[in-house]
Protein backbone atom coordinates (compact mmCIF):
# COMPACT_ATOMS: atom_id res chain seq x y z
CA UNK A 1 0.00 0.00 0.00
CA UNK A 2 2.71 2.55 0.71
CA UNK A 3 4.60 1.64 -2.36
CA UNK A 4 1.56 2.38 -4.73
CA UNK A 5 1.50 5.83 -2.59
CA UNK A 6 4.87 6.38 -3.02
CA UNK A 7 4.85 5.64 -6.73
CA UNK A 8 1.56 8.11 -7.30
CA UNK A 9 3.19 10.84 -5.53
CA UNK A 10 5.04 12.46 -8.55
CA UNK A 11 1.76 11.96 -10.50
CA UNK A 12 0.00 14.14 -8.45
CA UNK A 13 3.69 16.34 -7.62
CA UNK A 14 3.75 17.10 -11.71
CA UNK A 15 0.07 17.28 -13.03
CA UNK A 16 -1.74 18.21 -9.83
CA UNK A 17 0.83 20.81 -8.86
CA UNK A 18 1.81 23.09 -11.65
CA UNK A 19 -1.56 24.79 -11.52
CA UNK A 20 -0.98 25.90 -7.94
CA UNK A 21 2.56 27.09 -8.88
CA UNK A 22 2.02 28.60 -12.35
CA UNK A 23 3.67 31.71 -11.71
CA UNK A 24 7.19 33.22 -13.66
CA UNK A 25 7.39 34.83 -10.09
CA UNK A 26 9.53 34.26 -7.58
CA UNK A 27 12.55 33.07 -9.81
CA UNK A 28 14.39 29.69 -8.12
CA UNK A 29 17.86 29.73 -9.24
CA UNK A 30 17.10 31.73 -12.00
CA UNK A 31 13.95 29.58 -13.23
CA UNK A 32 10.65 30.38 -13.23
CA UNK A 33 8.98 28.92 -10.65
CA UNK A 34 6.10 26.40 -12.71
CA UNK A 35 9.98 24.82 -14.24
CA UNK A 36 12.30 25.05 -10.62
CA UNK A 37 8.63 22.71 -9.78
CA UNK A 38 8.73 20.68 -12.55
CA UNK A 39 12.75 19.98 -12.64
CA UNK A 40 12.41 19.34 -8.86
CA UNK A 41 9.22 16.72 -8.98
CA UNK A 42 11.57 15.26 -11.90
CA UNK A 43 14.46 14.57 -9.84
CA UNK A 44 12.14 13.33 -7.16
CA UNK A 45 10.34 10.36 -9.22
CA UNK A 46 14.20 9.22 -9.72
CA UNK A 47 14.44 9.36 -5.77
CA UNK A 48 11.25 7.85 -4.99
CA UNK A 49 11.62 5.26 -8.01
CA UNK A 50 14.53 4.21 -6.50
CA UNK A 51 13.22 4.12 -2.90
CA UNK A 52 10.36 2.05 -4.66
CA UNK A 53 12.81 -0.55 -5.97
CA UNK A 54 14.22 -1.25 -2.85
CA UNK A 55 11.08 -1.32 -0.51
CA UNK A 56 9.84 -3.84 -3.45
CA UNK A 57 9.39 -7.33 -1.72
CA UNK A 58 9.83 -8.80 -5.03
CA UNK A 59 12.98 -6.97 -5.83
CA UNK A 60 14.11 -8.54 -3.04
CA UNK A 61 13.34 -12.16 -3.70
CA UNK A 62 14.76 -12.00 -6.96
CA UNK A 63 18.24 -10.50 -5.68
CA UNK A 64 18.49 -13.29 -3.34
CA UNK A 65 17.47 -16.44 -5.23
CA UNK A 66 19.95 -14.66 -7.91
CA UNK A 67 22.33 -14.66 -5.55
CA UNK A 68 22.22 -18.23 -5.03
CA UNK A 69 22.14 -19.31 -8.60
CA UNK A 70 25.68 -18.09 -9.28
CA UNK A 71 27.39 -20.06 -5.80
């Protein structure tokens, strides 16, 4: 259940969001802010894809009975 959470959140981060933040003001490092949102909900699916993968009880399995195969 929290993985399918986890892997909605930058879903609703990116499509949900930008209406909220569609503004060219305040600039974030020199970016309007709708893109500083977008680039940062962009970097955060990588983070929470990754957190994702290794949460995954099946991910886990697999690593292990790989792990075996090879000794």
């Amino acid at each position: 259940m929290v993985l399918r959470f986890l892997a909605v959140l930058p879903f609703i981060g990116i499509l949900l969001g930008v209406p909220f933040v569609n503004r060219v003001e305040p600039l974030v490092m020199g970016m309007p802010l709708v893109l500083a949102w977008i680039v940062f909900w962009v970097v955060m699916s990588a983070v929470i894809m990754a957190v994702v993968y290794k949460l995954d009880p099946t991910n886990r399995a697999g690593a292990q009975g790989g792990e075996e195969a090879r000794s």
